[in-house]
PDB file of N, CA and C in Angstrom:
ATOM      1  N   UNK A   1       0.843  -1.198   0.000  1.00  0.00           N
ATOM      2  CA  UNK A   1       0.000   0.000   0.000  1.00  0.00           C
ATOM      3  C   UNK A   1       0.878   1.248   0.000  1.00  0.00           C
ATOM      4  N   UNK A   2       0.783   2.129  -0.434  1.00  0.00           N
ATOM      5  CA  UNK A   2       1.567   3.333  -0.465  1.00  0.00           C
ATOM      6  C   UNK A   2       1.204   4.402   0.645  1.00  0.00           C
ATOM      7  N   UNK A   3       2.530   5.431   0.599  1.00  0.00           N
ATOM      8  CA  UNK A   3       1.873   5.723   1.540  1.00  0.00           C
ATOM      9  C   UNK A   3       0.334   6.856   2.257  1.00  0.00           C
ATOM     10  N   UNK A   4       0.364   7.378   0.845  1.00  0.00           N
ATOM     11  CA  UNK A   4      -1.317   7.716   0.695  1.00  0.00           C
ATOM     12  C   UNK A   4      -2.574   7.316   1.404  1.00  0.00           C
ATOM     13  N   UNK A   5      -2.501   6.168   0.908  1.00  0.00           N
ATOM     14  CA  UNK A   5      -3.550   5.350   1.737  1.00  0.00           C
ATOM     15  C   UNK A   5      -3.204   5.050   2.830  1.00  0.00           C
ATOM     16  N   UNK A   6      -2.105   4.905   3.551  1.00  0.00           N
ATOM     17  CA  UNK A   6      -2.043   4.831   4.959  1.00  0.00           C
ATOM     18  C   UNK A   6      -2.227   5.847   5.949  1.00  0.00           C
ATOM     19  N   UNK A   7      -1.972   7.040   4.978  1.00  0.00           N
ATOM     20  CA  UNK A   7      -2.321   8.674   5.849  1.00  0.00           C
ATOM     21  C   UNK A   7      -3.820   8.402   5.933  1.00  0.00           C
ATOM     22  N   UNK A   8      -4.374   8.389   5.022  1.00  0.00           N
ATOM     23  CA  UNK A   8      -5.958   8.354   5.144  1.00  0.00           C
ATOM     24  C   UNK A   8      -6.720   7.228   5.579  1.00  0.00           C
ATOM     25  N   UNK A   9      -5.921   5.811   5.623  1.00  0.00           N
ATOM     26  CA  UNK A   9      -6.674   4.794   6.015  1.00  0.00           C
ATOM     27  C   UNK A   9      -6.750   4.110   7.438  1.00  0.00           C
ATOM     28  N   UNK A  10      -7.326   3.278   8.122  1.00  0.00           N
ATOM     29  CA  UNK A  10      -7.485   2.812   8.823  1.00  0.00           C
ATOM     30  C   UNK A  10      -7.107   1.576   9.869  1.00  0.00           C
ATOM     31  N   UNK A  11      -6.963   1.324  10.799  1.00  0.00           N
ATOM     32  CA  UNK A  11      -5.945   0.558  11.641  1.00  0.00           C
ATOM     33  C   UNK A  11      -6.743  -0.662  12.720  1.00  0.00           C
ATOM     34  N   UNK A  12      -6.101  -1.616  12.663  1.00  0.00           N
ATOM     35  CA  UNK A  12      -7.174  -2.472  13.985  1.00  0.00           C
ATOM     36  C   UNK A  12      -5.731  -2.441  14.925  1.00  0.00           C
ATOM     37  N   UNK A  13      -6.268  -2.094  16.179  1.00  0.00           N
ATOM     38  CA  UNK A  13      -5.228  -2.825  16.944  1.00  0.00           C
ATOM     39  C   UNK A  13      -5.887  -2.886  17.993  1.00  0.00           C
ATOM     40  N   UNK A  14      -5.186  -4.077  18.987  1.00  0.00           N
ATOM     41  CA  UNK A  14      -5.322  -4.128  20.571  1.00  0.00           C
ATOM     42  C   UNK A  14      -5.277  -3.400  21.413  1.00  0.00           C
ATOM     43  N   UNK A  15      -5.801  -3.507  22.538  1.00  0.00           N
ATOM     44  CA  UNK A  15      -5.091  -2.081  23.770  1.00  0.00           C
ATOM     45  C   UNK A  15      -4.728  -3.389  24.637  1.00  0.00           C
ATOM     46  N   UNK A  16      -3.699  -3.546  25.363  1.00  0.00           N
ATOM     47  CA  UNK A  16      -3.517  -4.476  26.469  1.00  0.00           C
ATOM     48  C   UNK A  16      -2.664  -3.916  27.790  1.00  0.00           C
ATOM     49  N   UNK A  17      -3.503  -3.900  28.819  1.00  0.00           N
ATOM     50  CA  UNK A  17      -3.039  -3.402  30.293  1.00  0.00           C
ATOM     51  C   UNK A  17      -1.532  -4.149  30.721  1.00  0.00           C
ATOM     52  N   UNK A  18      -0.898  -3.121  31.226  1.00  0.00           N
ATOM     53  CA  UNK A  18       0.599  -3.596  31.365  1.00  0.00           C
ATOM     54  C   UNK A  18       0.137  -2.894  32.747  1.00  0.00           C
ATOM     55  N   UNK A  19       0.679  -3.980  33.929  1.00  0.00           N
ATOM     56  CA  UNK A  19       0.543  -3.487  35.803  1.00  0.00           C
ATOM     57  C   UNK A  19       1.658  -3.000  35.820  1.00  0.00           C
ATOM     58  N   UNK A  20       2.025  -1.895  37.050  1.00  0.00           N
ATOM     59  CA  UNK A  20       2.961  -0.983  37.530  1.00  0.00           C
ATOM     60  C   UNK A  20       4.163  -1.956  37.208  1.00  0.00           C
ATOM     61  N   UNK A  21       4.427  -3.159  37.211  1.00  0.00           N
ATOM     62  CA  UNK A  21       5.116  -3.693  37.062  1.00  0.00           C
ATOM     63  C   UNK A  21       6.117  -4.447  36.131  1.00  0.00           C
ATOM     64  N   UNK A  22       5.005  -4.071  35.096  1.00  0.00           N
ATOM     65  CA  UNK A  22       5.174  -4.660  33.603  1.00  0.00           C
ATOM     66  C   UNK A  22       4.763  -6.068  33.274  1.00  0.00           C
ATOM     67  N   UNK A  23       4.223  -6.552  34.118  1.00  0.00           N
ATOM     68  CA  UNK A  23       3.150  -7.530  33.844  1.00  0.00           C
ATOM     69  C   UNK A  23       1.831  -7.315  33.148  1.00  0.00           C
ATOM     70  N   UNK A  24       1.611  -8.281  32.573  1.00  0.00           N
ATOM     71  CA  UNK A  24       0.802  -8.177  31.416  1.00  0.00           C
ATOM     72  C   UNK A  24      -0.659  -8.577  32.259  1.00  0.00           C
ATOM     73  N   UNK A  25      -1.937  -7.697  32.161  1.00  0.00           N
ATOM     74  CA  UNK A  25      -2.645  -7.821  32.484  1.00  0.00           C
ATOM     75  C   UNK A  25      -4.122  -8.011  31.323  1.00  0.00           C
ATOM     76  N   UNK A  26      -3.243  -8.612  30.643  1.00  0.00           N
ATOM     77  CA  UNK A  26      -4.402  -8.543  29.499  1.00  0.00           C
ATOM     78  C   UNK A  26      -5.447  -7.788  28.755  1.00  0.00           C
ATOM     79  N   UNK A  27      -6.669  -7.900  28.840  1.00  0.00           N
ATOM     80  CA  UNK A  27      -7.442  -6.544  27.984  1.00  0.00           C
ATOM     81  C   UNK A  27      -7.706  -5.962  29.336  1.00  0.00           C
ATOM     82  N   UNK A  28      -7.552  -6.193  30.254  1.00  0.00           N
ATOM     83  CA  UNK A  28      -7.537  -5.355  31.614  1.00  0.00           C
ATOM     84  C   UNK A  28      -9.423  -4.680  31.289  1.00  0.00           C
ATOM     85  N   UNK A  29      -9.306  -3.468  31.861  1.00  0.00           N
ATOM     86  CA  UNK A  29     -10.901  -3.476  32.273  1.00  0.00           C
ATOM     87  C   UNK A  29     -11.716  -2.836  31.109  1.00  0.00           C
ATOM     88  N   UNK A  30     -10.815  -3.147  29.895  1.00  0.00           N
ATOM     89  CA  UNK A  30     -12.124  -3.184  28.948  1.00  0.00           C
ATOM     90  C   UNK A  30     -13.021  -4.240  28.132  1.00  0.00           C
ATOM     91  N   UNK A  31     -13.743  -3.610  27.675  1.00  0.00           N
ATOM     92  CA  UNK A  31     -14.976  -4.361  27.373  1.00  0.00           C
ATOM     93  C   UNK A  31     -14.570  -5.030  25.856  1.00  0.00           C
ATOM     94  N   UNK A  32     -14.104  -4.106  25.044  1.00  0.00           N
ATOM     95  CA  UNK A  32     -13.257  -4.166  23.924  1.00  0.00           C
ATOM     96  C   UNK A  32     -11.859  -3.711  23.716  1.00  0.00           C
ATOM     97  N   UNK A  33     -11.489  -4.905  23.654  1.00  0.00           N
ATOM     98  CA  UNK A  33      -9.471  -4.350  23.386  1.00  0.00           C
ATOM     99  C   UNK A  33      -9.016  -4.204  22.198  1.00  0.00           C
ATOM    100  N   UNK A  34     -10.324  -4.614  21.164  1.00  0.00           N
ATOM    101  CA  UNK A  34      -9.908  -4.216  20.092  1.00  0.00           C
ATOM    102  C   UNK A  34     -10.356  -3.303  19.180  1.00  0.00           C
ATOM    103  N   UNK A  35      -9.881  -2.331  18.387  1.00  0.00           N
ATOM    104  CA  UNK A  35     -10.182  -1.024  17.935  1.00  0.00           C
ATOM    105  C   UNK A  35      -9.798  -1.230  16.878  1.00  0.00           C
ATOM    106  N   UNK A  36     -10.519  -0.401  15.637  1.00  0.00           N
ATOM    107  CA  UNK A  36     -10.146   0.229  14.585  1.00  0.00           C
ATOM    108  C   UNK A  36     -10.945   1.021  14.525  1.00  0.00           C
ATOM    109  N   UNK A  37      -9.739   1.995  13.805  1.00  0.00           N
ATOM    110  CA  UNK A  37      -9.393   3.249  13.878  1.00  0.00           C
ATOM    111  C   UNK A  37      -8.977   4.295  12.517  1.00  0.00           C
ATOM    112  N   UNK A  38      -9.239   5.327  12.361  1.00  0.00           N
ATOM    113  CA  UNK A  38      -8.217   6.050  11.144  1.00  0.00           C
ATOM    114  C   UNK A  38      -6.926   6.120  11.895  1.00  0.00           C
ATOM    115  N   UNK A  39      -5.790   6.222  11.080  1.00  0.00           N
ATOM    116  CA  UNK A  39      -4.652   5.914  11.627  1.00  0.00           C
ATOM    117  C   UNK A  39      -3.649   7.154  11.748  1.00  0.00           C
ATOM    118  N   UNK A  40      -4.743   8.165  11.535  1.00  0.00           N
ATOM    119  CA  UNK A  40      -4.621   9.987  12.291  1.00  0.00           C
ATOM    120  C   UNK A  40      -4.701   9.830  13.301  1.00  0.00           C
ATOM    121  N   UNK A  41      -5.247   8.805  14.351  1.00  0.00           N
ATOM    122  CA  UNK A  41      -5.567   9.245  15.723  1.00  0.00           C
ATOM    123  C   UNK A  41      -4.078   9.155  16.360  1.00  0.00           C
ATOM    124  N   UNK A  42      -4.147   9.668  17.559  1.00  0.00           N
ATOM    125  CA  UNK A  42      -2.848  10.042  18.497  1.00  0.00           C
ATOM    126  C   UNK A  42      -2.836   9.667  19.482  1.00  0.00           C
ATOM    127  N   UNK A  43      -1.650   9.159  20.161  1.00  0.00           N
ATOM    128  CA  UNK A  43      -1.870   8.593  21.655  1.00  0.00           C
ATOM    129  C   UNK A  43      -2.565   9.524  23.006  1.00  0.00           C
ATOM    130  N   UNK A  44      -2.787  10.701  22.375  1.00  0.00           N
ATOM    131  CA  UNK A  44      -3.653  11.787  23.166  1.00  0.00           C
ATOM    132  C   UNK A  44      -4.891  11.029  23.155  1.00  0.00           C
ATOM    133  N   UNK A  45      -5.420  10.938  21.598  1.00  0.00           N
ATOM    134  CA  UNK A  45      -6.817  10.805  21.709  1.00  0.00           C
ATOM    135  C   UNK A  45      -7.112   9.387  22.101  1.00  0.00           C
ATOM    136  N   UNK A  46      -6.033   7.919  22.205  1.00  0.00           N
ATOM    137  CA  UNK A  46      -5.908   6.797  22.834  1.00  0.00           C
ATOM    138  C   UNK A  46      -5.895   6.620  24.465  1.00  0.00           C
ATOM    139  N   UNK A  47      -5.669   7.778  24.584  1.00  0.00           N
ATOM    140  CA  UNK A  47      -5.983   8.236  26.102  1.00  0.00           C
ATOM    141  C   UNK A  47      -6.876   8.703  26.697  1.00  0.00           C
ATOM    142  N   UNK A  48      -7.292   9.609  26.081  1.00  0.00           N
ATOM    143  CA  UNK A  48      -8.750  10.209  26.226  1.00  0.00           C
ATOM    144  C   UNK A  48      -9.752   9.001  26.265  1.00  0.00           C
ATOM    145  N   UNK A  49     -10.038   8.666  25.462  1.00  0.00           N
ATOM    146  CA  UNK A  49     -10.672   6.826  25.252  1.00  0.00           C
ATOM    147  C   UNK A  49     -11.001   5.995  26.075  1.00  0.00           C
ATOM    148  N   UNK A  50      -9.102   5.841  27.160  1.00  0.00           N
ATOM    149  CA  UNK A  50      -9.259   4.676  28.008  1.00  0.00           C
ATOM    150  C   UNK A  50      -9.677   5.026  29.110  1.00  0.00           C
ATOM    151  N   UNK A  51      -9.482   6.564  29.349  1.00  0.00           N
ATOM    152  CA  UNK A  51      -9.743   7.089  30.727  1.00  0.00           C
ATOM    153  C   UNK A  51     -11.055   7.637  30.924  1.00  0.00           C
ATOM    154  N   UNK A  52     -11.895   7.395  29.400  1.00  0.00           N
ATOM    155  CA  UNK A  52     -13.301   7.596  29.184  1.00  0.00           C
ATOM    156  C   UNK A  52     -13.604   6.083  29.839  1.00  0.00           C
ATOM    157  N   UNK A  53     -13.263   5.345  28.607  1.00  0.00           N
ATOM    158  CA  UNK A  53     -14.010   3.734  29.245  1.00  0.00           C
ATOM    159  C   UNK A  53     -13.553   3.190  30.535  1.00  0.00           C
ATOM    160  N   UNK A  54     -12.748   3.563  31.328  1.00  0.00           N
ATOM    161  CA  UNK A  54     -12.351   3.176  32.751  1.00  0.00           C
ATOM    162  C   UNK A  54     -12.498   4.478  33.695  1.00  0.00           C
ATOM    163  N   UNK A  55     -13.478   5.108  33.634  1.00  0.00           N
ATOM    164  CA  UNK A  55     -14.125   6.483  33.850  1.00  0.00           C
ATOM    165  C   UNK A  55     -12.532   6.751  35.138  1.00  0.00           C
ATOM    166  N   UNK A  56     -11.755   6.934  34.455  1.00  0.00           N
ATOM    167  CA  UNK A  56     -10.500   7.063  35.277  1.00  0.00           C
ATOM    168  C   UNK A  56     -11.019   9.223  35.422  1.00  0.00           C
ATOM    169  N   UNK A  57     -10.320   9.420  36.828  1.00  0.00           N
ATOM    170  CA  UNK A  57     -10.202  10.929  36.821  1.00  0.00           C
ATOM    171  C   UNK A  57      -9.084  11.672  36.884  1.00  0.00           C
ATOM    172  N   UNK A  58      -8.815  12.895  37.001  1.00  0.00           N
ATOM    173  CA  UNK A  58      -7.377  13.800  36.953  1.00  0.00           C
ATOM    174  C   UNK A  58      -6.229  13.131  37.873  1.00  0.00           C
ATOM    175  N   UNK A  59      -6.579  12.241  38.403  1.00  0.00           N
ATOM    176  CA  UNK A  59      -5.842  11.602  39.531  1.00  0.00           C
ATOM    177  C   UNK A  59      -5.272  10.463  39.227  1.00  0.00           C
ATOM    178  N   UNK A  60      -5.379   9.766  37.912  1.00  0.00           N
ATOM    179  CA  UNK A  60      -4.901   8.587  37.158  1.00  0.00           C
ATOM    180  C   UNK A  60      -3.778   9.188  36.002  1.00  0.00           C
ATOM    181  N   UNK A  61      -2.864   8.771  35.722  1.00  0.00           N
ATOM    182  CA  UNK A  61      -2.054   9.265  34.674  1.00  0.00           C
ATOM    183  C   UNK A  61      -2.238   7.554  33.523  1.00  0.00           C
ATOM    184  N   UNK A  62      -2.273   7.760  32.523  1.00  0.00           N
ATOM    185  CA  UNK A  62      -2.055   6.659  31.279  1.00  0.00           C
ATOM    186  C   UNK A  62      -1.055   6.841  30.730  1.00  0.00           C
ATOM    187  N   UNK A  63       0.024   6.295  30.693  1.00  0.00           N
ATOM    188  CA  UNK A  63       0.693   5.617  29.380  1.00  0.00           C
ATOM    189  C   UNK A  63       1.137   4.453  28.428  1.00  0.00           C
ATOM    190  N   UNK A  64       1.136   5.118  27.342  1.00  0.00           N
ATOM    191  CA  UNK A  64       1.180   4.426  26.168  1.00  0.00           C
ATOM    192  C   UNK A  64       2.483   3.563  25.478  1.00  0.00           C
ATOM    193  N   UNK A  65       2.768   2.220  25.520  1.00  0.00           N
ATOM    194  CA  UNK A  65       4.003   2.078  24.648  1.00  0.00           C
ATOM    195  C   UNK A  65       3.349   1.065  23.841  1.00  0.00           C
ATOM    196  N   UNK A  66       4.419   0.569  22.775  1.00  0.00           N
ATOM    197  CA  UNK A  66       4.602  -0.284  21.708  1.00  0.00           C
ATOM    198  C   UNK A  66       5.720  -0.704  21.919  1.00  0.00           C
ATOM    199  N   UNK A  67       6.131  -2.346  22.157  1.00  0.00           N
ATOM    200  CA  UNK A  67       7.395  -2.496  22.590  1.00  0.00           C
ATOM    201  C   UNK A  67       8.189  -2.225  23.688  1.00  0.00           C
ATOM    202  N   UNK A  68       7.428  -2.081  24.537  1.00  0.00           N
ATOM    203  CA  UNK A  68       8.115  -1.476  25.702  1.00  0.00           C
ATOM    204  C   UNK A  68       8.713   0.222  25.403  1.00  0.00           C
ATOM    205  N   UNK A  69       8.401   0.913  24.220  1.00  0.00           N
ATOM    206  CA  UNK A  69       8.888   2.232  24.226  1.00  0.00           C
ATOM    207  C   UNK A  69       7.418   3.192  24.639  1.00  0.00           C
ATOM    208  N   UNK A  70       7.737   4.137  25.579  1.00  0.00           N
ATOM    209  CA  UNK A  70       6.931   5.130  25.776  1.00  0.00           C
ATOM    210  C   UNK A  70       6.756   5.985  24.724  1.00  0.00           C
ATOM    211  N   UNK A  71       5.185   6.260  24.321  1.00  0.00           N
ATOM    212  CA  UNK A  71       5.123   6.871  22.763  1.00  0.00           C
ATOM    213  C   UNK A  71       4.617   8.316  23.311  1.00  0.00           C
ATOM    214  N   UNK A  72       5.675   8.988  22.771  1.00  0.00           N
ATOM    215  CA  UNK A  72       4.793  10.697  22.448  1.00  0.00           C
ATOM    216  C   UNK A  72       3.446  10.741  22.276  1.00  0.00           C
ATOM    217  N   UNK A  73       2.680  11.823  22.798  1.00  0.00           N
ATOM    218  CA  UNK A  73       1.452  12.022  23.147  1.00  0.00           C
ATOM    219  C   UNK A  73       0.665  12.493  21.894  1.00  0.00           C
ATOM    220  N   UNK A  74       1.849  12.726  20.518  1.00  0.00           N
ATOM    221  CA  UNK A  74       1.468  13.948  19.807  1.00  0.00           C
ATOM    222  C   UNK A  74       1.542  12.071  18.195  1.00  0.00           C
ATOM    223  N   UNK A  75       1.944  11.689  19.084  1.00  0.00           N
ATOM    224  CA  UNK A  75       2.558  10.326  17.460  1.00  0.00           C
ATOM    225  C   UNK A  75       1.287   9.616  17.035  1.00  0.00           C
ATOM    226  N   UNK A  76       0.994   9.549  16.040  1.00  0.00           N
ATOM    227  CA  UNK A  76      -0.362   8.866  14.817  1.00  0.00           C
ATOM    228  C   UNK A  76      -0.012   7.382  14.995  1.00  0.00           C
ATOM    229  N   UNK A  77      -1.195   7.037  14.706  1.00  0.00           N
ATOM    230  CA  UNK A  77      -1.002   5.474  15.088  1.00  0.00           C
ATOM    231  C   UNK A  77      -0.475   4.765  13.831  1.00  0.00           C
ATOM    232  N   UNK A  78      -0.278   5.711  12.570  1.00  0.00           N
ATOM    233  CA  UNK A  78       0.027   5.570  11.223  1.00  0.00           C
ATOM    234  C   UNK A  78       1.508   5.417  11.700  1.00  0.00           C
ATOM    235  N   UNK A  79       2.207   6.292  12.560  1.00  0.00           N
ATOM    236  CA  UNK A  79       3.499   6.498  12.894  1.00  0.00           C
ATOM    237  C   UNK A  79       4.095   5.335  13.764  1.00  0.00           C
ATOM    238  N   UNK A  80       3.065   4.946  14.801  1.00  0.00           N
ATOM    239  CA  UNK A  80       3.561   4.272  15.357  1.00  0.00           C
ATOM    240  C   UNK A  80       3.430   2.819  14.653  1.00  0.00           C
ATOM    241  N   UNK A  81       2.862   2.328  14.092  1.00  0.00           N
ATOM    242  CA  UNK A  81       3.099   1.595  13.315  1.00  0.00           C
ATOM    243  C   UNK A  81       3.860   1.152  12.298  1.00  0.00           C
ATOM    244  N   UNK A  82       4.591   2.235  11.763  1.00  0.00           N
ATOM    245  CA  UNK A  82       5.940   2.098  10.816  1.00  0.00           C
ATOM    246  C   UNK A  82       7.074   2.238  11.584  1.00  0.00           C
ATOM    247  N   UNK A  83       7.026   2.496  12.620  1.00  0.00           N
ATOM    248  CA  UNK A  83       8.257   3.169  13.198  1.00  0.00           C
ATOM    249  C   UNK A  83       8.851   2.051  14.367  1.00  0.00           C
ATOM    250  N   UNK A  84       7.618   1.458  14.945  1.00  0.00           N
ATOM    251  CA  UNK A  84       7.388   0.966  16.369  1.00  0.00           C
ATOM    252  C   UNK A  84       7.371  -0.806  16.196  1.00  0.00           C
ATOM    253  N   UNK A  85       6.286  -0.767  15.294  1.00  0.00           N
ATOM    254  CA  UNK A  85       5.823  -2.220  15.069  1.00  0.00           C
ATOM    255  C   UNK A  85       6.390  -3.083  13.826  1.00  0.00           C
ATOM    256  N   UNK A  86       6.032  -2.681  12.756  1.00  0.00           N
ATOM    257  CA  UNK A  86       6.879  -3.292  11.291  1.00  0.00           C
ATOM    258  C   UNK A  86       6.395  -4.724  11.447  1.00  0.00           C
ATOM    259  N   UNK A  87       5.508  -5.467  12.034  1.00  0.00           N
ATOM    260  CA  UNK A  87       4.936  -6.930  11.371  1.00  0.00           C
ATOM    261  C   UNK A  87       3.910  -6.301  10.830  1.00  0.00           C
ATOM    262  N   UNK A  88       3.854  -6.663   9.406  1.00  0.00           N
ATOM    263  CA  UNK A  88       2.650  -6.527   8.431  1.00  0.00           C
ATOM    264  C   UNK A  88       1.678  -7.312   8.508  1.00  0.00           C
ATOM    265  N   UNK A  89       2.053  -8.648   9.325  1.00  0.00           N
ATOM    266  CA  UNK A  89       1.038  -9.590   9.150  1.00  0.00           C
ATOM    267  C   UNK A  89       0.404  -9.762  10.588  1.00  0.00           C
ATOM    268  N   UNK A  90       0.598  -9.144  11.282  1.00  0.00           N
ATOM    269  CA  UNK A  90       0.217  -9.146  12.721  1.00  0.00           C
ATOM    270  C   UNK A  90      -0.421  -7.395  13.021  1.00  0.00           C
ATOM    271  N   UNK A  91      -1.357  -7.765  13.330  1.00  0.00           N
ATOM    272  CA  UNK A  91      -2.134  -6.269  13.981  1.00  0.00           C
ATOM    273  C   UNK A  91      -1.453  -6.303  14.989  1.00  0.00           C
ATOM    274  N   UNK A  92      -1.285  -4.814  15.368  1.00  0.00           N
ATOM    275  CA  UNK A  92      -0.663  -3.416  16.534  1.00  0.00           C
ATOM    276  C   UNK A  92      -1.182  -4.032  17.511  1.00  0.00           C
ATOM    277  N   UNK A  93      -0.342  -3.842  18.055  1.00  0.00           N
ATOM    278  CA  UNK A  93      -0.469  -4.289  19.480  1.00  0.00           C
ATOM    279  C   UNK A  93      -0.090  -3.140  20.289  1.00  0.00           C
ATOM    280  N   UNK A  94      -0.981  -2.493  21.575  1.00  0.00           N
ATOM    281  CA  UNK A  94      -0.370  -1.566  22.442  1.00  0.00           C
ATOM    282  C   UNK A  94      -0.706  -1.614  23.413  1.00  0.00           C
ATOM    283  N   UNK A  95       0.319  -1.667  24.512  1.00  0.00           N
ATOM    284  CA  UNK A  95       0.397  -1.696  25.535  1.00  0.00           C
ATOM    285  C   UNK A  95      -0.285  -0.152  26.820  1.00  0.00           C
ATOM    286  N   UNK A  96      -1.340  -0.386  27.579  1.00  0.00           N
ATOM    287  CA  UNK A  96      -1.098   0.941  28.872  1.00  0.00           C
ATOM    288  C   UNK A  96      -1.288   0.927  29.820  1.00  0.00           C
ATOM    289  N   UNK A  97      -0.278   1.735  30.579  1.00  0.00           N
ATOM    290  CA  UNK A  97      -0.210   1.223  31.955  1.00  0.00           C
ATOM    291  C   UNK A  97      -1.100   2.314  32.926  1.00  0.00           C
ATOM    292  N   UNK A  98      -1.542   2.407  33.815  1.00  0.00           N
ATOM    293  CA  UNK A  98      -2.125   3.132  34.441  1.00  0.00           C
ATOM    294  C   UNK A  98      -1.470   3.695  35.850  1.00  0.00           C
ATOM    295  N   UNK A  99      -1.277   4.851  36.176  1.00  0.00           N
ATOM    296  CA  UNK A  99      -0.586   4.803  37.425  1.00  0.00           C
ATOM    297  C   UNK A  99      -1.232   6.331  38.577  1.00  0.00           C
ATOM    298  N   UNK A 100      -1.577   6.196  39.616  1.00  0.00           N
ATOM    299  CA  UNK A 100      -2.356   7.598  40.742  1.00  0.00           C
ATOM    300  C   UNK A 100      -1.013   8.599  40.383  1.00  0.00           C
ATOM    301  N   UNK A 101      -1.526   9.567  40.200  1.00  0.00           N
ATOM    302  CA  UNK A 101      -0.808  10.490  40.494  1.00  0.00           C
ATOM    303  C   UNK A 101      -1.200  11.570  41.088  1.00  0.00           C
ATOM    304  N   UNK A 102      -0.646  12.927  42.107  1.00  0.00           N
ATOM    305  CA  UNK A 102      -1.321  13.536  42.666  1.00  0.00           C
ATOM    306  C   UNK A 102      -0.589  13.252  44.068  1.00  0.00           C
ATOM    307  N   UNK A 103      -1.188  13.708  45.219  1.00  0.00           N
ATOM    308  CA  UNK A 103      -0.954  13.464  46.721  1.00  0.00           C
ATOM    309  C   UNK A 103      -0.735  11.889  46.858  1.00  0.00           C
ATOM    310  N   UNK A 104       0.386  11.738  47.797  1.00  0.00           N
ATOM    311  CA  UNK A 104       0.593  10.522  47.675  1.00  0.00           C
ATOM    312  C   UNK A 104       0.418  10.190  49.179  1.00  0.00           C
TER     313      UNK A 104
END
């Protein structure tokens, strides 16, 4: 596919809960772990999302990796996918971890 159609087209991937620890907690507390998506969206708006569906508040921080790398808040899932992932034959996989932040 060129890369045209990947600016404008669309993405399936997983979300899978990684514990403070880096243990894998599987689709953790959602209902659906799997998404597709236009592949404009951003790990901002992948955040917005989870902390919608896990009615998380200002007091939860999310982050995002692929591979164990922490992804910029501002990176397309078009991006992270060429950059991050590179199996063509395997849908995205992404990892987030959840952690309190605030008064401790």
């Amino acid at each position: 596919s060129t890369l045209v159609e990947e600016e404008m087209g669309e993405i399936s991937f997983s979300l899978q809960e990684m514990g403070v620890n880096g243990e894998c907690l599987g689709s953790g507390r959602l209902e659906k772990p799997y998404l597709r998506t236009s592949t404009r969206l951003t790990v901002t708006h992948l955040k917005k999302y989870l902390a919608k569906k896990m009615r998380l508040t200002d007091s939860h921080n999310i982050a995002i990796f692929c591979r164990d790398v922490l992804l910029p808040l501002e990176t397309t899932l078009a991006a992270i996918n060429s950059e991050h992932w590179r199996e063509a034959s395997e849908d995205l996989v992404l990892k987030y971890q959840v952690t309190q932040v605030g008064p401790s």
